[in-house]
C-alpha atoms as a PDB file:
ATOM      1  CA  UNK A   1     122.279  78.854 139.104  1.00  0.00           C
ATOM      2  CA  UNK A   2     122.417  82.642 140.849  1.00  0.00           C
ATOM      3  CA  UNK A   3     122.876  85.162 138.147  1.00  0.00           C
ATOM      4  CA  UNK A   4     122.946  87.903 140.946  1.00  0.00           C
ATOM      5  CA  UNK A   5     125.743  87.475 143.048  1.00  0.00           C
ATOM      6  CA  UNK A   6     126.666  89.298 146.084  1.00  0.00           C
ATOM      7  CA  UNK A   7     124.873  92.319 146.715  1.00  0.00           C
ATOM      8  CA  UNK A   8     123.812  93.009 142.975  1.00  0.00           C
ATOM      9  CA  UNK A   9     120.406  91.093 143.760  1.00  0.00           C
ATOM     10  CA  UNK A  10     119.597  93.998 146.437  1.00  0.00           C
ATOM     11  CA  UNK A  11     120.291  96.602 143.263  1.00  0.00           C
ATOM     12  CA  UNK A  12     118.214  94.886 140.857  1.00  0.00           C
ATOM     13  CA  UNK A  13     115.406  94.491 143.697  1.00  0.00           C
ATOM     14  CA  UNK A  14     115.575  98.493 143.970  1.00  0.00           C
ATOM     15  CA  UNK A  15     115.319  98.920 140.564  1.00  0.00           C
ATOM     16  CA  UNK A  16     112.424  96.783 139.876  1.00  0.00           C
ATOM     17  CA  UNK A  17     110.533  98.273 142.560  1.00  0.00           C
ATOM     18  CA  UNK A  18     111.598 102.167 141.995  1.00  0.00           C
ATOM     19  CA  UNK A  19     110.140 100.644 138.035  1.00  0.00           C
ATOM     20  CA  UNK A  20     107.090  99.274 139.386  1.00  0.00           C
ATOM     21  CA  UNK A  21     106.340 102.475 141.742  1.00  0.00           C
ATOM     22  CA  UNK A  22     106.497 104.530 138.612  1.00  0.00           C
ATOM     23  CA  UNK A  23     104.439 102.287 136.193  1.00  0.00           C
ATOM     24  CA  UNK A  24     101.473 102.155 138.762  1.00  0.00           C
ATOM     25  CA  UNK A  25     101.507 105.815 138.507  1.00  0.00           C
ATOM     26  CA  UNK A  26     100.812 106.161 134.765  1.00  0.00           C
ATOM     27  CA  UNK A  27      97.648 105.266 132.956  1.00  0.00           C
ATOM     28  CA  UNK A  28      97.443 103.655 129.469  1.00  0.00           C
ATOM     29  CA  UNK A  29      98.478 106.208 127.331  1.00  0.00           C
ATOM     30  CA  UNK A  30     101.297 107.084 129.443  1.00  0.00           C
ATOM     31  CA  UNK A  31     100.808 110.147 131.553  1.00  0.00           C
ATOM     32  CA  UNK A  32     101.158 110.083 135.210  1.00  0.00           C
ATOM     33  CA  UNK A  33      97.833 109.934 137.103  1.00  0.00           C
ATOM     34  CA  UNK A  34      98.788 111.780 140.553  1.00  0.00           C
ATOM     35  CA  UNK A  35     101.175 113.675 141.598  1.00  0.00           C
ATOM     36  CA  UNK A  36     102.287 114.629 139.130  1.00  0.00           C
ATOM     37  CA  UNK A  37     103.165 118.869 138.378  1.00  0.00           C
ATOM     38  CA  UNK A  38     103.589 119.162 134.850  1.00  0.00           C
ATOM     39  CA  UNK A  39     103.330 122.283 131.510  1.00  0.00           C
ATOM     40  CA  UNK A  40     100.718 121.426 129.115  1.00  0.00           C
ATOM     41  CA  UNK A  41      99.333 123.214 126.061  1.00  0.00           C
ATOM     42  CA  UNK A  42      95.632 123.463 126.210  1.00  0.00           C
ATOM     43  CA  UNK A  43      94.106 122.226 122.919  1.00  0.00           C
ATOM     44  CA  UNK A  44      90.356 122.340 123.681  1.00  0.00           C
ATOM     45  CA  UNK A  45      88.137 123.398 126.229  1.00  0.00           C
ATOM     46  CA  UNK A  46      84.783 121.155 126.613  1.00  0.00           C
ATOM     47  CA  UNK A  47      83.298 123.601 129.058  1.00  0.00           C
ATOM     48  CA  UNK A  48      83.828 125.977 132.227  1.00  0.00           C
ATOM     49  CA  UNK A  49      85.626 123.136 134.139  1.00  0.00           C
ATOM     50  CA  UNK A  50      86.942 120.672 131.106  1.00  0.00           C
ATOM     51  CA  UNK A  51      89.484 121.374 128.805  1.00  0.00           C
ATOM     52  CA  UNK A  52      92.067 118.910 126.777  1.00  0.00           C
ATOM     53  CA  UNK A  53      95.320 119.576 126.604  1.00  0.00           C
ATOM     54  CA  UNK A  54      97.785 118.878 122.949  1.00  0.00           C
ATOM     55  CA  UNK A  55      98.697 115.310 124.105  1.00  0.00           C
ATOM     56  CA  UNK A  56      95.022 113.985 124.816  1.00  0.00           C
ATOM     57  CA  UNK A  57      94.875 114.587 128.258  1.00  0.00           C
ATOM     58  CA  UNK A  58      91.693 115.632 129.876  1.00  0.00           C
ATOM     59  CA  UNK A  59      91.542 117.895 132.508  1.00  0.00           C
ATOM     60  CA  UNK A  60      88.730 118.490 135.230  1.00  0.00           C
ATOM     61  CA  UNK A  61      89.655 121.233 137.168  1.00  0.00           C
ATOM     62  CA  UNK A  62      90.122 120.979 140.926  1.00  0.00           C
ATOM     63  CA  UNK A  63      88.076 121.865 143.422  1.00  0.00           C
ATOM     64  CA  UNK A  64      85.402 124.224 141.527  1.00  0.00           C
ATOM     65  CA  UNK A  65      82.529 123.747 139.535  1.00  0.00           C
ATOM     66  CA  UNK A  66      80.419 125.703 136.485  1.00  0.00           C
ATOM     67  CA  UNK A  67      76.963 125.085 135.118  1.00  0.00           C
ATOM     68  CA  UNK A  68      76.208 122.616 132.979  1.00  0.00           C
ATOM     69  CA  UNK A  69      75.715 122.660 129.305  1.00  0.00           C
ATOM     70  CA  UNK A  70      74.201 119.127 128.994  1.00  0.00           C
ATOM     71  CA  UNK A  71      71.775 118.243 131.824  1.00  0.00           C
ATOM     72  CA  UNK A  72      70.762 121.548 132.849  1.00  0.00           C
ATOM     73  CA  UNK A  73      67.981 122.008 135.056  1.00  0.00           C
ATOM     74  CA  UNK A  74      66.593 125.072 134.012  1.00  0.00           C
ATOM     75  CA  UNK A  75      67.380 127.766 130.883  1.00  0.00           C
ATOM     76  CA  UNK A  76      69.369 130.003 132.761  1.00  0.00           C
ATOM     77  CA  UNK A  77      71.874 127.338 133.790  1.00  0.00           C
ATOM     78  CA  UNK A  78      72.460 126.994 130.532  1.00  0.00           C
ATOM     79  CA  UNK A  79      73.256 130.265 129.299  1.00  0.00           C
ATOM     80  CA  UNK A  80      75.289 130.648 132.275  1.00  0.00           C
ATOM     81  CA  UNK A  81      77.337 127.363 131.464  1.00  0.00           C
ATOM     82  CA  UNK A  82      77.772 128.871 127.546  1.00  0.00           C
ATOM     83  CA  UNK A  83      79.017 132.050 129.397  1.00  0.00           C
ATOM     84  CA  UNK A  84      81.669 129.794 131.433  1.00  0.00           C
ATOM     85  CA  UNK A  85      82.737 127.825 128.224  1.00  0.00           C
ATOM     86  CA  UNK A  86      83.568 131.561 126.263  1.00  0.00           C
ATOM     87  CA  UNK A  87      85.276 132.505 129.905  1.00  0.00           C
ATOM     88  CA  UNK A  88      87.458 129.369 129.930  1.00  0.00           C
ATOM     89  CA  UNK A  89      88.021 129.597 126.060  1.00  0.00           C
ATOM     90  CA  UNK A  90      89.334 133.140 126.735  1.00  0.00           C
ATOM     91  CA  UNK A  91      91.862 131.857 129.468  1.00  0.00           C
ATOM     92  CA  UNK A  92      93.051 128.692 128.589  1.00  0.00           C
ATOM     93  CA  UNK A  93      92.824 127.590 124.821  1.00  0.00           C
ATOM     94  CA  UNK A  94      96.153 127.698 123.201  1.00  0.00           C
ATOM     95  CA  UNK A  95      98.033 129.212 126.440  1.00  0.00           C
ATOM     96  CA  UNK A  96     100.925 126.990 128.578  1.00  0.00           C
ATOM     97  CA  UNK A  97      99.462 126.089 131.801  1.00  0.00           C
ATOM     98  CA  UNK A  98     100.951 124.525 134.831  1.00  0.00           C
ATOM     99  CA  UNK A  99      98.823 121.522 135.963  1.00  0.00           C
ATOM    100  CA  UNK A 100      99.319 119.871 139.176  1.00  0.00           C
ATOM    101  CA  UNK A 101      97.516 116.772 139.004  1.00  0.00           C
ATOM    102  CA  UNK A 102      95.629 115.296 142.546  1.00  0.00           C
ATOM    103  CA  UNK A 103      93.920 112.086 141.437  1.00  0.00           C
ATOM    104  CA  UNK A 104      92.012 110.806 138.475  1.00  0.00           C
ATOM    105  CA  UNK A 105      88.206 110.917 138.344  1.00  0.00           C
ATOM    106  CA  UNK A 106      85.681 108.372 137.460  1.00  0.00           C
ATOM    107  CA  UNK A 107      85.639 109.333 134.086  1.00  0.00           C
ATOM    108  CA  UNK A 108      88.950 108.963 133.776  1.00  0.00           C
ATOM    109  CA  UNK A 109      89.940 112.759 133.559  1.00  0.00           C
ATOM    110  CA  UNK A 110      92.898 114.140 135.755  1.00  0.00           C
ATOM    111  CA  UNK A 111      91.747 116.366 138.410  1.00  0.00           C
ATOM    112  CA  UNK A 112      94.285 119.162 138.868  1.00  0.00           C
ATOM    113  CA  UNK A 113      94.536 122.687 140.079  1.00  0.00           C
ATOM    114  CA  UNK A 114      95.915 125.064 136.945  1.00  0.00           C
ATOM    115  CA  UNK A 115      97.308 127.997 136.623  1.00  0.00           C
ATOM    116  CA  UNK A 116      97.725 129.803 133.379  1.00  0.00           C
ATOM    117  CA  UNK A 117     101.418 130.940 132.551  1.00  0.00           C
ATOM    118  CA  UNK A 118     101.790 134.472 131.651  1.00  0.00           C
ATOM    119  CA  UNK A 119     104.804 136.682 130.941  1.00  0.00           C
ATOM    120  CA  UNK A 120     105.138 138.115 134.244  1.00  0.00           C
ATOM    121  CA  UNK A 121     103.606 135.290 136.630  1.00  0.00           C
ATOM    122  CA  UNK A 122     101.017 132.634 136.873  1.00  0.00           C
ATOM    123  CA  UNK A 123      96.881 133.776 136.521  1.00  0.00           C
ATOM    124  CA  UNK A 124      95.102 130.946 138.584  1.00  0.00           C
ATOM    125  CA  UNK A 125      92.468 129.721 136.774  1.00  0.00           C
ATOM    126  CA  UNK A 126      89.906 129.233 139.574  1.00  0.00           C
ATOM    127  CA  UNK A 127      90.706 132.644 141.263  1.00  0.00           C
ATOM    128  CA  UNK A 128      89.590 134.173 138.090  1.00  0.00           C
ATOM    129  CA  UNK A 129      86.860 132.532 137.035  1.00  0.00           C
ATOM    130  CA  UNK A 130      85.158 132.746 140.951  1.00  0.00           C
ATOM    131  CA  UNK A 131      86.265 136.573 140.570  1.00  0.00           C
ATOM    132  CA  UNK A 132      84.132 137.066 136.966  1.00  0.00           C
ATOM    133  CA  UNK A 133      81.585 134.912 138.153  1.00  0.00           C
ATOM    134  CA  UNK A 134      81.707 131.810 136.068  1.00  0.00           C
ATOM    135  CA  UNK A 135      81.998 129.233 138.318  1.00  0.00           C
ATOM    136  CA  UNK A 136      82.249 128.498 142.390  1.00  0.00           C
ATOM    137  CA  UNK A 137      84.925 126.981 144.445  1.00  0.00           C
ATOM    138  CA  UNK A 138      83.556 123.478 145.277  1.00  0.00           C
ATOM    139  CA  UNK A 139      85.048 120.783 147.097  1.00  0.00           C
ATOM    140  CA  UNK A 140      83.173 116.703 145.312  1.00  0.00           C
ATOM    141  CA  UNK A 141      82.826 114.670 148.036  1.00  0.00           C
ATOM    142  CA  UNK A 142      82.873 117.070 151.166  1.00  0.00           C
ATOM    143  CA  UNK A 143      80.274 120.254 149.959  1.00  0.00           C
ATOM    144  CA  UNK A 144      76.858 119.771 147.645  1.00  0.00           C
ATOM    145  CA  UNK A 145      76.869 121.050 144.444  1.00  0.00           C
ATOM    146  CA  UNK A 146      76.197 124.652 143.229  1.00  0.00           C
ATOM    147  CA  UNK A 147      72.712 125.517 142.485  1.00  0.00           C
ATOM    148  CA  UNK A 148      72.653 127.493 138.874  1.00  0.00           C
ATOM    149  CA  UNK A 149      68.776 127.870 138.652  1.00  0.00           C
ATOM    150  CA  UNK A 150      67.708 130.812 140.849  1.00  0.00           C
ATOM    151  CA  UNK A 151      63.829 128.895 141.264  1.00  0.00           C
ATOM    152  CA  UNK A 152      66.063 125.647 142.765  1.00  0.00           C
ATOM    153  CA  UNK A 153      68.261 127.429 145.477  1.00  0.00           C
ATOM    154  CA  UNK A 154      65.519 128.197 147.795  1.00  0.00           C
ATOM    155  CA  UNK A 155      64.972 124.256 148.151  1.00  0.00           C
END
């Protein structure tokens, strides 16, 4: 028996796929994974290029990079990733930012370029970070990695 008659089957094939388009675009809690330009709320920042925002999502920001706090290769990597942290605490914890998401990473955080919403415009995050010197712009996958420790660069 048809329970679609006419041209209601072509309907319910749109909506099924317009539903399917969307669910492949959301991970398991929910949130789209790319392409997606959204507000958040930062909740937490992890370090110079990590933060969480108030519904669990993690965020690694787009095309820059900071120092590491764990895995550093020499002491003043790490005091320059501890500066970075109190930088990006400064900016981002508790303030409205505009994410736009590009992709998810391999450990599972959003990659997204943000801007921080302020009365009278938008800061962007990277901009001002670069500018204080807490992090460099950095492109994974096409440029190597910053080198924090002053005795490594010369390599």
């Amino acid at each position: 028996m048809n329970l679609l008659k006419g041209g209601a089957w072509i309907g319910a094939l749109l909506v099924g796929a317009a539903v399917f388009a969307a669910a492949s675009n959301v991970d398991g809690a929910g949130r789209s994974a790319s392409g997606d330009e959204r507000l958040a709320t930062v909740a937490r920042v992890i370090d110079g290029d990590t933060f969480v925002t108030s519904d669990g999502a993690r965020i690694r920001v787009r095309n820059f990079d900071t120092p590491e706090l764990r895995g550093h290769a020499c002491p003043e990597e790490r005091a320059a990733a501890e500066g970075a942290r109190r930088a990006a605490r400064q900016l981002l914890t508790a303030q409205t930012v505009r994410l736009r998401v590009s992709n998810q990473d391999r450990y599972g955080r959003l990659v997204a370029d943000v801007a921080v919403l302020r009365g009278d415009g938008e800061l962007d995050f990277v901009s001002t970070m670069v500018a204080t010197g807490h992090g460099a712009r950095w492109e994974y996958g096409r440029e190597r990695q910053p080198i924090w420790c002053p005795q490594l660069a010369s390599r």
